[in-house]
C-alpha atoms as a PDB file:
ATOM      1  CA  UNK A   1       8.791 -17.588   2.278  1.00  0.00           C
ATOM      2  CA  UNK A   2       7.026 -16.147   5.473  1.00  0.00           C
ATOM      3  CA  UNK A   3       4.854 -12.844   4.908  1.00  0.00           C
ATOM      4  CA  UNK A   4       3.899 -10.671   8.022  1.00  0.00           C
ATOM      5  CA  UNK A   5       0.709  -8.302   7.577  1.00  0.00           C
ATOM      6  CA  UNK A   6       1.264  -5.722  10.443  1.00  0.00           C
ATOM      7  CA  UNK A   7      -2.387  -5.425  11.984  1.00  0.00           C
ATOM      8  CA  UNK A   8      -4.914  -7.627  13.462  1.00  0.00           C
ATOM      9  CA  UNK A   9      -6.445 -11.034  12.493  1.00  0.00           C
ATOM     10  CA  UNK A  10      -9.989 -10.274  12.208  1.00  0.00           C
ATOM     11  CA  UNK A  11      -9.097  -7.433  10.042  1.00  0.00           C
ATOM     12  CA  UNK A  12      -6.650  -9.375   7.451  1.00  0.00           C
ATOM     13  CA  UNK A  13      -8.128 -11.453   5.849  1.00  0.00           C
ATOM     14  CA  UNK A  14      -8.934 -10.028   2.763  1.00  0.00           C
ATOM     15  CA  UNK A  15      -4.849  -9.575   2.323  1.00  0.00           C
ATOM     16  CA  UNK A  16      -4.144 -13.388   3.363  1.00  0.00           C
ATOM     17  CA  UNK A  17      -6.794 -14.311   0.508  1.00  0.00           C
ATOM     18  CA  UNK A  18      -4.912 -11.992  -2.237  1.00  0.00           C
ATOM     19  CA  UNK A  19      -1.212 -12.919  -1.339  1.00  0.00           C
ATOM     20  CA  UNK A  20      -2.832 -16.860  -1.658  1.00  0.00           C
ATOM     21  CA  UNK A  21      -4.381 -16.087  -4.723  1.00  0.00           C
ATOM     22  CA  UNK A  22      -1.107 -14.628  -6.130  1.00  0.00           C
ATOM     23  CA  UNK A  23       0.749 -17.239  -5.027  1.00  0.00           C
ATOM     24  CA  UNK A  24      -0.806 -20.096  -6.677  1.00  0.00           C
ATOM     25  CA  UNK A  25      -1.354 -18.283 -10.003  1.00  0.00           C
ATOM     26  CA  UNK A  26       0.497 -19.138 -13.107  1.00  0.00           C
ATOM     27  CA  UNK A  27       0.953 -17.822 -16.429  1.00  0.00           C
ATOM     28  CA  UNK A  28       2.243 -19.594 -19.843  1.00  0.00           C
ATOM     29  CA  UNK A  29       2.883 -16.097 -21.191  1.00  0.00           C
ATOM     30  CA  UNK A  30       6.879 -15.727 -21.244  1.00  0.00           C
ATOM     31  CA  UNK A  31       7.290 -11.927 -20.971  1.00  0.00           C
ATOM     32  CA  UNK A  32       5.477 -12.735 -17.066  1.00  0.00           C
ATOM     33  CA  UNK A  33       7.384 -15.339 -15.836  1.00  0.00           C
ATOM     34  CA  UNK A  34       8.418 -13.347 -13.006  1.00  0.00           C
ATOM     35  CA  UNK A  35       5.168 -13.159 -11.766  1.00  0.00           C
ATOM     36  CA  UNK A  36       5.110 -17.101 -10.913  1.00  0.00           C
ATOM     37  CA  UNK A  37       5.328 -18.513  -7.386  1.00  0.00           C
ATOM     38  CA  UNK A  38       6.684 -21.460  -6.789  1.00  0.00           C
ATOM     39  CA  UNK A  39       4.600 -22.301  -3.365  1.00  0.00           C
ATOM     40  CA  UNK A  40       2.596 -20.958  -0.893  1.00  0.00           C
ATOM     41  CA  UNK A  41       4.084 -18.233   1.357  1.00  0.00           C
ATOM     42  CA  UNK A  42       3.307 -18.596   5.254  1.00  0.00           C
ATOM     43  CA  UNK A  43       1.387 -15.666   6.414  1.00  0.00           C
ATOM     44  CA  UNK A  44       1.567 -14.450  10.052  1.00  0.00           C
ATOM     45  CA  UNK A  45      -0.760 -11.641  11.014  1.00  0.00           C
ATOM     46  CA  UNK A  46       0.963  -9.707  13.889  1.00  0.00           C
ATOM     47  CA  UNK A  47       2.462  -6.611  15.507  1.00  0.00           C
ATOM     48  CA  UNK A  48       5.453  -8.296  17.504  1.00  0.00           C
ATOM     49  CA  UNK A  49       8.722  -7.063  16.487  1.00  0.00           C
ATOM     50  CA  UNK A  50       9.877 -10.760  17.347  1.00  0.00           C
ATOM     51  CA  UNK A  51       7.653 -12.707  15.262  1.00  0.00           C
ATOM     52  CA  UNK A  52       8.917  -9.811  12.300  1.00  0.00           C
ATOM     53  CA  UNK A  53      12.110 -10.918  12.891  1.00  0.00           C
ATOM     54  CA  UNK A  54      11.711 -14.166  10.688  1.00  0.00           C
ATOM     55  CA  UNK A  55       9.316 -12.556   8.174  1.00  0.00           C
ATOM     56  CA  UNK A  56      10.677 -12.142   4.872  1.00  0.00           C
ATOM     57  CA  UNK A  57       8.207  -9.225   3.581  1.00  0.00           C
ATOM     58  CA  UNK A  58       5.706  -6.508   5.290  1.00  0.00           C
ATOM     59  CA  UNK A  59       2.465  -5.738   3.905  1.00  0.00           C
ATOM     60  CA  UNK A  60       1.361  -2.498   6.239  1.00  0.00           C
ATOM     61  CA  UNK A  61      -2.542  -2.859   6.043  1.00  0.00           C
ATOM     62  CA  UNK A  62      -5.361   0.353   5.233  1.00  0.00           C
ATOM     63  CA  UNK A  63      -6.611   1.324   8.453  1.00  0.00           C
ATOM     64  CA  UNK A  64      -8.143   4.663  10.408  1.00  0.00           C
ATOM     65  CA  UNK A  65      -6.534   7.688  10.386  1.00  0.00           C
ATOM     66  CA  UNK A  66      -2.961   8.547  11.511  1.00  0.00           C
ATOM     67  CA  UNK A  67      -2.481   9.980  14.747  1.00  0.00           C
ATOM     68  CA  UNK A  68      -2.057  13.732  13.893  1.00  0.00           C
ATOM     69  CA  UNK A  69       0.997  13.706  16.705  1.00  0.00           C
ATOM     70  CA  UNK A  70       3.033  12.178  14.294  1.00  0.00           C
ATOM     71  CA  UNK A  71       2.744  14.477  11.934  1.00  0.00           C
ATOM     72  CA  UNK A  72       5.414  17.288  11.048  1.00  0.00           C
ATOM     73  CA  UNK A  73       5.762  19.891  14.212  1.00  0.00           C
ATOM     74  CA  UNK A  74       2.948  22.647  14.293  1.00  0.00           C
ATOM     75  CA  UNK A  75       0.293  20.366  12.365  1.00  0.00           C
ATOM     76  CA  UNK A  76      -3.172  21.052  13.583  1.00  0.00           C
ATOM     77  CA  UNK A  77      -5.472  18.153  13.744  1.00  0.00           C
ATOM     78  CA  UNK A  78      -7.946  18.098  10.815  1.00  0.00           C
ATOM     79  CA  UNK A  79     -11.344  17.719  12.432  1.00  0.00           C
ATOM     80  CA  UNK A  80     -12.413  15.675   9.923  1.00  0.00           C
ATOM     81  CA  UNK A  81      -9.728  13.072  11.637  1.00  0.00           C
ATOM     82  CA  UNK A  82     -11.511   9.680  12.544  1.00  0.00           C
ATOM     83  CA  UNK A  83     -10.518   5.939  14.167  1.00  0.00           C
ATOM     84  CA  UNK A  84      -7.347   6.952  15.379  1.00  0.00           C
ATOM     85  CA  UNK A  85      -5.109   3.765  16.697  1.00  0.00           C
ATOM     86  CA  UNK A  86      -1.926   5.868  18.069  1.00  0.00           C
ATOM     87  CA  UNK A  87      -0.453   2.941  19.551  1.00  0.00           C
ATOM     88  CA  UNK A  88      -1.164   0.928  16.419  1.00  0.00           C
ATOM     89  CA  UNK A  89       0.445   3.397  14.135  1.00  0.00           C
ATOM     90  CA  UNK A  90       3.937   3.234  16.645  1.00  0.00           C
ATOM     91  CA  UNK A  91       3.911  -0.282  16.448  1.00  0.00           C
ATOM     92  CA  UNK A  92       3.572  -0.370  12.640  1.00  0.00           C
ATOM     93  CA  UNK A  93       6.157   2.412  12.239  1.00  0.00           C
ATOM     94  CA  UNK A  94       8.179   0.146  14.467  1.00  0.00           C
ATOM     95  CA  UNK A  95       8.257  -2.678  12.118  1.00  0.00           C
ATOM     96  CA  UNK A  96       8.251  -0.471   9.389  1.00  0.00           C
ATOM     97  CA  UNK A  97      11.499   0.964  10.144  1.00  0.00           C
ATOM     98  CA  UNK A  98      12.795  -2.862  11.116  1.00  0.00           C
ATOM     99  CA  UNK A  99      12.363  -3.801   7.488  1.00  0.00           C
ATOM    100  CA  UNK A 100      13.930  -0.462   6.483  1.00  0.00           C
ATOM    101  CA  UNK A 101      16.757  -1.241   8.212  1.00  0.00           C
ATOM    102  CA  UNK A 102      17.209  -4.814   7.095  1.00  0.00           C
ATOM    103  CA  UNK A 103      16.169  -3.710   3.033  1.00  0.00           C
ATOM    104  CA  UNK A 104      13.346  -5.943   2.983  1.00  0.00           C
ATOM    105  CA  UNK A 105      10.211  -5.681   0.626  1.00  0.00           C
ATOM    106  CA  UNK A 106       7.243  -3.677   2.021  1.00  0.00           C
ATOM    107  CA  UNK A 107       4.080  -3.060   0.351  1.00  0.00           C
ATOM    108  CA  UNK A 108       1.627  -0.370   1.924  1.00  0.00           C
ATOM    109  CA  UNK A 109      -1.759  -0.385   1.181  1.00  0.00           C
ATOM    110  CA  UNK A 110      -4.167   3.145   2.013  1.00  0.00           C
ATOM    111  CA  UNK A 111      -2.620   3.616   5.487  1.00  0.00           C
ATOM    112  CA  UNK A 112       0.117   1.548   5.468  1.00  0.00           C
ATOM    113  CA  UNK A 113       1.081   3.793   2.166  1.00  0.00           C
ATOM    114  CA  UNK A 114       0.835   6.969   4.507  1.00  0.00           C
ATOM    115  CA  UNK A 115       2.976   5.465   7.333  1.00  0.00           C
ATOM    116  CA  UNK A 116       5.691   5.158   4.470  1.00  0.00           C
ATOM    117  CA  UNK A 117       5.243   8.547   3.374  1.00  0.00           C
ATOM    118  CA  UNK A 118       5.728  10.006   7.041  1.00  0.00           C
ATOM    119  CA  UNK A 119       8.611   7.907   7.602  1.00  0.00           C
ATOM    120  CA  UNK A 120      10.417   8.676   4.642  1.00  0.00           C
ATOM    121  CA  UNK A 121       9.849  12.395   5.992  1.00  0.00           C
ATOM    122  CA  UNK A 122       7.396  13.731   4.077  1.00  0.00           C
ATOM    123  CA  UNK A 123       3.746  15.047   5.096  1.00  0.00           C
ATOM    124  CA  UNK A 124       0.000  14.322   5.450  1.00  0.00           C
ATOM    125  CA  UNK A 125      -2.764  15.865   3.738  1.00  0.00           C
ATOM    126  CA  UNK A 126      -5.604  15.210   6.913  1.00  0.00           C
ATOM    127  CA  UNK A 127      -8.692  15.981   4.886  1.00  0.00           C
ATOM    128  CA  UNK A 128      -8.317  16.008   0.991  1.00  0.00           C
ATOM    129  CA  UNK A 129     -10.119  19.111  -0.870  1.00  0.00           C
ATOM    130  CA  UNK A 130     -11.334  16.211  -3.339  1.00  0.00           C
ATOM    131  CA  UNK A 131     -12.229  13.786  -0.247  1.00  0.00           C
ATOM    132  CA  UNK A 132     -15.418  13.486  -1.367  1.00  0.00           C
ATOM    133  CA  UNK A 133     -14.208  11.479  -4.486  1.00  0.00           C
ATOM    134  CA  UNK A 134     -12.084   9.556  -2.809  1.00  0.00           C
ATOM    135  CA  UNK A 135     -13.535   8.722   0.711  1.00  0.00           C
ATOM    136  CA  UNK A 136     -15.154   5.494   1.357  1.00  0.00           C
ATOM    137  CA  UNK A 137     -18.867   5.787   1.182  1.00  0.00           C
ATOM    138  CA  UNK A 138     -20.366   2.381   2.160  1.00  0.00           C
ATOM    139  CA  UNK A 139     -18.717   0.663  -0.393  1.00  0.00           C
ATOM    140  CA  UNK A 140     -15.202   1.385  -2.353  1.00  0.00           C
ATOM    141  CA  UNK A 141     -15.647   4.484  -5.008  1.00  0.00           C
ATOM    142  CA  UNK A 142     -13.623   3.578  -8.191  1.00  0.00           C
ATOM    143  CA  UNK A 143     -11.760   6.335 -10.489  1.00  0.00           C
ATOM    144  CA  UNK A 144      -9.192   6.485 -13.152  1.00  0.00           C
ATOM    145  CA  UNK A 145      -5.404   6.797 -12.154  1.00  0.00           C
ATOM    146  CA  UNK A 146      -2.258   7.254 -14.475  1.00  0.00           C
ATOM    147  CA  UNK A 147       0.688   5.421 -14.060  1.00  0.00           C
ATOM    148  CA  UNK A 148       4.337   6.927 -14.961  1.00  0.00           C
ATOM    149  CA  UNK A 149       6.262   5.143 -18.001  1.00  0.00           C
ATOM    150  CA  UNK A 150       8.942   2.641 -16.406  1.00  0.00           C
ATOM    151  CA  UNK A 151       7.223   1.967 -13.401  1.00  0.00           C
ATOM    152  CA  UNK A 152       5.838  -1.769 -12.102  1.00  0.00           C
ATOM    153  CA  UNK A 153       2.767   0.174 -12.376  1.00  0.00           C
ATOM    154  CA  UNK A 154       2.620   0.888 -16.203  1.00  0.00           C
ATOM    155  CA  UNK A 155       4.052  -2.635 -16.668  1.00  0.00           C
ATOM    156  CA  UNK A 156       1.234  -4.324 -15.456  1.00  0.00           C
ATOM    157  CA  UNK A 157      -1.597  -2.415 -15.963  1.00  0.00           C
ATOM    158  CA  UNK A 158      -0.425   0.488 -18.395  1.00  0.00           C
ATOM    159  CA  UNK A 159      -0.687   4.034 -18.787  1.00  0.00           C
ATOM    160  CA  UNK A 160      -4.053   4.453 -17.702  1.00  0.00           C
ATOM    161  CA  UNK A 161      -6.639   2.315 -15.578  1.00  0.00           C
ATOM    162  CA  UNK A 162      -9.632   2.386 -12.811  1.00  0.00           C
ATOM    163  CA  UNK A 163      -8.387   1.741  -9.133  1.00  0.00           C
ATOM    164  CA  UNK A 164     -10.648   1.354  -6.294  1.00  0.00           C
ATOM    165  CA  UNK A 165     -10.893   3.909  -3.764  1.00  0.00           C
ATOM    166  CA  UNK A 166     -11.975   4.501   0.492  1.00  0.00           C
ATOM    167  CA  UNK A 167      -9.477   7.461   1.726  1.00  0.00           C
ATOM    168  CA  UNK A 168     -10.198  11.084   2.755  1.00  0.00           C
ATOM    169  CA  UNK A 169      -6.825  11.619   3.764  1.00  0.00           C
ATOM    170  CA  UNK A 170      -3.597  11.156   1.177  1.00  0.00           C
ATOM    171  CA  UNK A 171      -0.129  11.689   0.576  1.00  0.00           C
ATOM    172  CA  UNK A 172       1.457  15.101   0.246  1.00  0.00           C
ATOM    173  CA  UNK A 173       3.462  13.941  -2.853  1.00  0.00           C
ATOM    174  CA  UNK A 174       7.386  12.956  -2.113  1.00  0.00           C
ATOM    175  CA  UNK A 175       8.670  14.736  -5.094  1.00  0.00           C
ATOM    176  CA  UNK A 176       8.307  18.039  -3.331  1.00  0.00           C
ATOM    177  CA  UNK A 177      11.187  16.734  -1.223  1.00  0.00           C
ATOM    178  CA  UNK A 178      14.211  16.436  -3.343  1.00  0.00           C
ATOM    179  CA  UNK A 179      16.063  14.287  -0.711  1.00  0.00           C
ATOM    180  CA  UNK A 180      13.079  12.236  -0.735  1.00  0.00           C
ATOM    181  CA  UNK A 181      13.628   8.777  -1.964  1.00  0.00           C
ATOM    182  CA  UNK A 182      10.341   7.772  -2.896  1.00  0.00           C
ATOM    183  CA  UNK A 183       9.021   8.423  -6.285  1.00  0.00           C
ATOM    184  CA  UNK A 184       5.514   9.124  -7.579  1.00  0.00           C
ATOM    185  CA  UNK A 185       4.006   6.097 -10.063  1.00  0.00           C
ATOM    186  CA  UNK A 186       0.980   6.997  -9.713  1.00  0.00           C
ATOM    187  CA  UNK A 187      -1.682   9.435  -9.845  1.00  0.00           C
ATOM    188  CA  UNK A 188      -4.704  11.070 -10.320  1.00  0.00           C
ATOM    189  CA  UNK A 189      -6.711  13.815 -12.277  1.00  0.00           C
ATOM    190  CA  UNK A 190      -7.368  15.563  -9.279  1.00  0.00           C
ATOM    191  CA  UNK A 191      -3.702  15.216  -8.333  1.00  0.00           C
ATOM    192  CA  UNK A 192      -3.747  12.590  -5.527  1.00  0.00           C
ATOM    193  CA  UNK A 193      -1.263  10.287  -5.170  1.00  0.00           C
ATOM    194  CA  UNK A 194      -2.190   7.173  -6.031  1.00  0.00           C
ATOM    195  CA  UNK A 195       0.901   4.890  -5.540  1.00  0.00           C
ATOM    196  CA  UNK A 196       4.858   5.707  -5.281  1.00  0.00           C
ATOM    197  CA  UNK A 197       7.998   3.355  -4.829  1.00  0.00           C
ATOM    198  CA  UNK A 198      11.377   4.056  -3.187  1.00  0.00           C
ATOM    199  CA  UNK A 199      13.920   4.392  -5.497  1.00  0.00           C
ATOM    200  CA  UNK A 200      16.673   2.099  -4.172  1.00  0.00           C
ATOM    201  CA  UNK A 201      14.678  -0.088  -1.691  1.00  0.00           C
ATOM    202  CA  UNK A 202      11.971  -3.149  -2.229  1.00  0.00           C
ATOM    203  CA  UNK A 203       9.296  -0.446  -1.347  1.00  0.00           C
ATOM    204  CA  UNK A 204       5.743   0.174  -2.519  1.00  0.00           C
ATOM    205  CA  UNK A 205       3.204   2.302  -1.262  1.00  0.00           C
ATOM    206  CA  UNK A 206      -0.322   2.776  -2.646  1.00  0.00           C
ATOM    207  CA  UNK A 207      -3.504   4.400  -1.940  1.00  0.00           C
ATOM    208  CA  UNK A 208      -5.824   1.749  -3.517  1.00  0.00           C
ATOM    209  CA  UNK A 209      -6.791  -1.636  -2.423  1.00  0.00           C
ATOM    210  CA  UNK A 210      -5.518  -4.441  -4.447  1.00  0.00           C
ATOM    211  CA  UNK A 211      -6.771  -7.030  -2.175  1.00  0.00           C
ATOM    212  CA  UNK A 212     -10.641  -5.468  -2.872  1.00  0.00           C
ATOM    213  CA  UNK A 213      -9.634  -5.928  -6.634  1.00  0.00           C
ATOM    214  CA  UNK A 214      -9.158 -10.057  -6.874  1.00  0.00           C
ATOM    215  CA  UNK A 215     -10.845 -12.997  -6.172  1.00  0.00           C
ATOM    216  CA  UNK A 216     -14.772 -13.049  -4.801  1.00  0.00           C
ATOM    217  CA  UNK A 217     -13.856  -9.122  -4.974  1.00  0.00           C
ATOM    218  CA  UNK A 218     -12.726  -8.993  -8.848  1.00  0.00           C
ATOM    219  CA  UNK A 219     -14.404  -5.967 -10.838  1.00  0.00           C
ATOM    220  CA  UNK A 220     -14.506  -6.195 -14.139  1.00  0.00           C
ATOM    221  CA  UNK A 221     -14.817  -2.137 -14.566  1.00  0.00           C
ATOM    222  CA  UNK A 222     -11.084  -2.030 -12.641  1.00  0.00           C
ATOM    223  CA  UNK A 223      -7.657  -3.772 -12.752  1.00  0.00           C
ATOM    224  CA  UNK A 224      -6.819  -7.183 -11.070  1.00  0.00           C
ATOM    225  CA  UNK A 225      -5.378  -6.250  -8.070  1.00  0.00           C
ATOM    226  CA  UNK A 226      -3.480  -9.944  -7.561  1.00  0.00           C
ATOM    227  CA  UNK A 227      -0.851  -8.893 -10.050  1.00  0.00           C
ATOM    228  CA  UNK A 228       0.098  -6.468  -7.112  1.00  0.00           C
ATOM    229  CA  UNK A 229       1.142  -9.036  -4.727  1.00  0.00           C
ATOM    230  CA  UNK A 230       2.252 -11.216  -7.591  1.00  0.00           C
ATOM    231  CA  UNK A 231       4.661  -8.401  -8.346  1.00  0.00           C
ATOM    232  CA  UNK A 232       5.574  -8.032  -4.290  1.00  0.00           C
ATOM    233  CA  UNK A 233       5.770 -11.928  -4.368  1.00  0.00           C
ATOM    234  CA  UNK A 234       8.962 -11.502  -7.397  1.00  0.00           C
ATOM    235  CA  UNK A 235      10.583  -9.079  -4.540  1.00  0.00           C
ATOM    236  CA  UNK A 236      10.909 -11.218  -2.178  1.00  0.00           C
END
């Protein structure tokens, strides 16, 4: 199993610790067998549509801000709008679309969650009206989230538990798209989107940061983000 994180070295490896923590975790409870990996994947940390090529899952990292060009025609760039990367977002939407294409498993994580989103054809909210809750403020903020009934969400965490939390900017929900094939799993109280998953495709997309949520980062007043990429492990 080979896992490609779209992004840069210096800035992945939080991710290449969670994915090895999930992968060496085992469980003697029956009901969460799937969750077991049988070795460790090989992790490649690049933006090379070549080296994609023999990956077997994406994980599109959190980042800066999107480039604003890339939003829907006649969007006016938020000034709240910050690190923007607009050659790193083509390149990632490159891949992105590469995995698409080939229906592998991708798992986006803050940024990587609103490349999906855009993708998939839906929009950008630039500058939250509840940013303040939500935005990054020398350390991760941490709020409760709901999870719909059905969903890999509510089956390993349940209906309702505390995610982590450094975004200003979020999704503008798929569901207002009825062509739109991802779903909503999760949410807010203030209405943010906190995670969705495409409804016929190995796709996951949310707002939070599971690899902030395991290991030397584990927080006992939020979930363990390793059954995350446990689960994505089970996709591959």
């Amino acid at each position: 199993m080979k896992i490609g994180i779209a992004g840069f070295p210096e800035t992945a490896h939080n991710y290449i610790e969670a994915i090895r923590l999930a992968a060496v975790y085992r469980t003697a409870e029956p009901s969460l067998q799937w969750l077991q990996a049988q070795s460790l994947p090989e992790i490649q940390v690049s933006l090379l549509p070549t080296d994609a090529a023999g990956w077997d899952a994406l994980i599109l990292p959190g980042g800066g801000d999107i480039d604003p060009a890339l939003l829907p025609a006649g969007s006016v760039t938020d000034p709240h709008c910050h690190s923007i990367n607009p050659e790193l977002d083509r390149q990632q939407l490159a891949l992105l679309g590469l995995f698409v294409r080939e229906k592998k498993p991708v798992l986006g994580i803050c940024k990587g969650m609103q490349l999906i989103n855009l993708y998939f054809g839906s929009n950008l909210c630039q500058h939250l009206p509840t940013a303040e809750s939500h935005r990054y403020k020398e350390y991760d903020q941490f709020h409760p989230t709901h999870a719909v009934p059905g969903s890999f969400l509510f089956q390993l965490y349940g209906a309702d538990f505390t995610v982590n939390s450094a975004h200003h900017q979020g999704c503008i929900p798929p569901m207002q798209l009825p062509a739109n094939p991802l779903a909503v799993i999760q949410y807010t109280d203030d209405g943010v989107t906190e995670g969705f998953a495409h409804t016929q495709l190995p796709i996951i997309g949310l707002q939070w940061h599971p690899e902030r949520l395991c290991g030397r980062y584990a927080n006992p007043d939020a979930v363990d983000g390793r059954l995350v990429f446990q689960y994505f492990l089970s996709l591959v």
